[in-house]
C-alpha atoms as a PDB file:
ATOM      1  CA  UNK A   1     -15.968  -2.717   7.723  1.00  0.00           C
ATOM      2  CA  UNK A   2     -17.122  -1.935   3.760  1.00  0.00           C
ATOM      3  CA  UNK A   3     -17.495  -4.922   1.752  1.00  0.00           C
ATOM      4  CA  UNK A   4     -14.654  -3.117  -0.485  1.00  0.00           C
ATOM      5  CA  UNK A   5     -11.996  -2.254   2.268  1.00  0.00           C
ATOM      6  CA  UNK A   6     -12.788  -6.188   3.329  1.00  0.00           C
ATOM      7  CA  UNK A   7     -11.699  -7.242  -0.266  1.00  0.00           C
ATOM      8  CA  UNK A   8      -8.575  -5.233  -0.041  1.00  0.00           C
ATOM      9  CA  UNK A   9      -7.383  -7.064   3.197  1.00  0.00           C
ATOM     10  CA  UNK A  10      -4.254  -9.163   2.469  1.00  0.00           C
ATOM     11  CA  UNK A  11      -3.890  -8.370  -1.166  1.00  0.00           C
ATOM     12  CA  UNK A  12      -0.601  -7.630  -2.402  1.00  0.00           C
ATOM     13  CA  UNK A  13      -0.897  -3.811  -4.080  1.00  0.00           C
ATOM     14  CA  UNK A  14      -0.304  -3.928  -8.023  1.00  0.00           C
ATOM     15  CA  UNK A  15      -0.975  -7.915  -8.671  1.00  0.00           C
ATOM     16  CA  UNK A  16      -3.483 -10.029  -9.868  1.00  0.00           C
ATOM     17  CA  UNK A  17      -6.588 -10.443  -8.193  1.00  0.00           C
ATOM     18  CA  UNK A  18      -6.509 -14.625  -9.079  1.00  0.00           C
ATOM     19  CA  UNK A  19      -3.090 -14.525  -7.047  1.00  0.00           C
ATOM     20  CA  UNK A  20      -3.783 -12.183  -4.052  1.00  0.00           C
ATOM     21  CA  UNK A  21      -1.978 -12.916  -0.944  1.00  0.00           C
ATOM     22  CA  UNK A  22       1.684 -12.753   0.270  1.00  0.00           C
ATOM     23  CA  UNK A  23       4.078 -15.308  -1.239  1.00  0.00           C
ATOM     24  CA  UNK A  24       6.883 -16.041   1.140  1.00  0.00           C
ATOM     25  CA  UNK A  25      10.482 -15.357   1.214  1.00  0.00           C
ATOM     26  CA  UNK A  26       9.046 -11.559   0.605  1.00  0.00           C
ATOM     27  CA  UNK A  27       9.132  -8.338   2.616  1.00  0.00           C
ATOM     28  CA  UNK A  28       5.809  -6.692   2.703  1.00  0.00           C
ATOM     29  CA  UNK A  29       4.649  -3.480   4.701  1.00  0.00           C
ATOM     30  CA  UNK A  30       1.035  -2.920   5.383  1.00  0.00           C
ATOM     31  CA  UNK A  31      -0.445   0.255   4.006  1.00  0.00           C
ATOM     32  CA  UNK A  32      -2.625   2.049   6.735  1.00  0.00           C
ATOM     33  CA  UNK A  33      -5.590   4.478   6.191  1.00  0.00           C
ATOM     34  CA  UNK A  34      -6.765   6.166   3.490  1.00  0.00           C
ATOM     35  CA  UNK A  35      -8.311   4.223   0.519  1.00  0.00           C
ATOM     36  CA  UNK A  36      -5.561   1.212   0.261  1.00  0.00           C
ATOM     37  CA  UNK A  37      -6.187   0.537   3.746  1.00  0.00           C
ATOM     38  CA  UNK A  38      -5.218  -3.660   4.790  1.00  0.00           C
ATOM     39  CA  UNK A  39      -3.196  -3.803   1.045  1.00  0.00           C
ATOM     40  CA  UNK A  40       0.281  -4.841   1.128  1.00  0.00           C
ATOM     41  CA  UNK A  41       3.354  -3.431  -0.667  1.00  0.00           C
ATOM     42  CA  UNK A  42       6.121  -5.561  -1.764  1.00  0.00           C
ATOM     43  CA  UNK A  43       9.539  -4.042  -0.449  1.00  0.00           C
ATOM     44  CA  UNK A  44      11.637  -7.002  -1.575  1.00  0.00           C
ATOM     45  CA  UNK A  45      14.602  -5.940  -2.241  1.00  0.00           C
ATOM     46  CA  UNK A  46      14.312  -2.033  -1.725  1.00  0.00           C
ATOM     47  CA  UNK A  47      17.156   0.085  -0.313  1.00  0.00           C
ATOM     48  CA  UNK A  48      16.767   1.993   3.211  1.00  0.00           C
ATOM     49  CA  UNK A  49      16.844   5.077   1.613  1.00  0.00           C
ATOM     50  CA  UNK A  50      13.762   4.385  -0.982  1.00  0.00           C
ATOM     51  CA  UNK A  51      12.084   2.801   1.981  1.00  0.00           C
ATOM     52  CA  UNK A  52      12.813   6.049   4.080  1.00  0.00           C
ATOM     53  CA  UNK A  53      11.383   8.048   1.065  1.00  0.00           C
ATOM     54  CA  UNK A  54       7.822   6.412   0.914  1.00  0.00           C
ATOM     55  CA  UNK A  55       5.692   6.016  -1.631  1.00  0.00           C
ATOM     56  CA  UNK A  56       3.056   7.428  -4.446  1.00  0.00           C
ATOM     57  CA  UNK A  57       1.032   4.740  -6.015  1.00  0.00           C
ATOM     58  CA  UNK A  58      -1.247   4.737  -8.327  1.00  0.00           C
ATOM     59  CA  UNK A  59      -5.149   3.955  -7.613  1.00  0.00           C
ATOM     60  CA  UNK A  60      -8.705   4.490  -8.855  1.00  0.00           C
ATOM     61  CA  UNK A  61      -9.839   4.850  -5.146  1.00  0.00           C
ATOM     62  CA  UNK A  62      -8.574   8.109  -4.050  1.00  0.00           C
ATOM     63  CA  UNK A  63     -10.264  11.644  -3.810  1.00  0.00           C
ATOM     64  CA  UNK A  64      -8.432  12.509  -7.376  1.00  0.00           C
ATOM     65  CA  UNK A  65     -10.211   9.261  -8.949  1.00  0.00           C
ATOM     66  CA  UNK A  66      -9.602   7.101 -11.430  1.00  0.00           C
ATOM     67  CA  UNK A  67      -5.659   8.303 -12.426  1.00  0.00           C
ATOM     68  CA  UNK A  68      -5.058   9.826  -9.235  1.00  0.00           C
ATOM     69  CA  UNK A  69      -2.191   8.677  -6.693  1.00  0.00           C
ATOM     70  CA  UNK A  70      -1.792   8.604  -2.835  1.00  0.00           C
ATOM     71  CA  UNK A  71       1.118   8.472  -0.645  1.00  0.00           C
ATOM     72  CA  UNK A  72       2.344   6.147   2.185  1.00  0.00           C
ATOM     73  CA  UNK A  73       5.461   6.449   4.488  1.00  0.00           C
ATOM     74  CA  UNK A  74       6.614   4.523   6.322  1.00  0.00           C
ATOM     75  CA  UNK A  75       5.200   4.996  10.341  1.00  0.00           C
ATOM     76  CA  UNK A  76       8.478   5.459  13.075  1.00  0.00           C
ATOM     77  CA  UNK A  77       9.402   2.668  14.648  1.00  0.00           C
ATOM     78  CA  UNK A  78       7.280   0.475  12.780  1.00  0.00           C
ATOM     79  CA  UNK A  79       8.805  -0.113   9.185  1.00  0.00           C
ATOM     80  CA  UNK A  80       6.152  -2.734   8.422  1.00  0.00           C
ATOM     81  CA  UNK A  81       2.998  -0.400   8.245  1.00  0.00           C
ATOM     82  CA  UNK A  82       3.096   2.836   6.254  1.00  0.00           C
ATOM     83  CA  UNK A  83       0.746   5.178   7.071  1.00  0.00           C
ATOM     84  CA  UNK A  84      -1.451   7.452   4.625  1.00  0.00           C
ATOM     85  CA  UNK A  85      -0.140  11.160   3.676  1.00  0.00           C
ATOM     86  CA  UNK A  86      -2.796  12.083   1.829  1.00  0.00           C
ATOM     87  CA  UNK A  87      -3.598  12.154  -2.318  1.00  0.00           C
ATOM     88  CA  UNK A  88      -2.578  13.776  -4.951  1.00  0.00           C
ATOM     89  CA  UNK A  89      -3.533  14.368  -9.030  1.00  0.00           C
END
């Protein structure tokens, strides 16, 4: 594993790198492949639907670059890891 996927691990997407890891009484899914690989995404509090729906987020690590986004949805049967879809600008 990259020294940079290896920092990702465990991080919470979207907070601060001094304050990095899960915080309990949270939901988190795990984001799988593509460049957030090992981040998690905090779905405290989100309705079925938007969890149905997926995800763009915004990251500097995609094909697009800095200002580019990449999607996750959520894998079938597994609601806790979201799997890649791809990037977009």
């Amino acid at each position: 594993m990259k020294d940079d996927e290896q920092l990702l691990r465990g991080r919470i997407y979207g907070t601060d790198h001094d304050h990095p890891g899960p915080k309990p009484g949270r939901s988190y899914a795990e984001l799988v492949g593509g460049p957030l690989d090992g981040l998690l995404l905090d779905i405290t509090g989100w309705r079925p639907e938007e969890i149905d729906d997926g995800v763009s987020l915004l990251t500097e690590l995609g094909q697009s670059g800095a200002g580019g986004w990449v999607m996750y949805d959520p894998r079938l049967g597994d609601p806790t890891r979201w799997g890649w879809a791809g990037d977009s600008l």
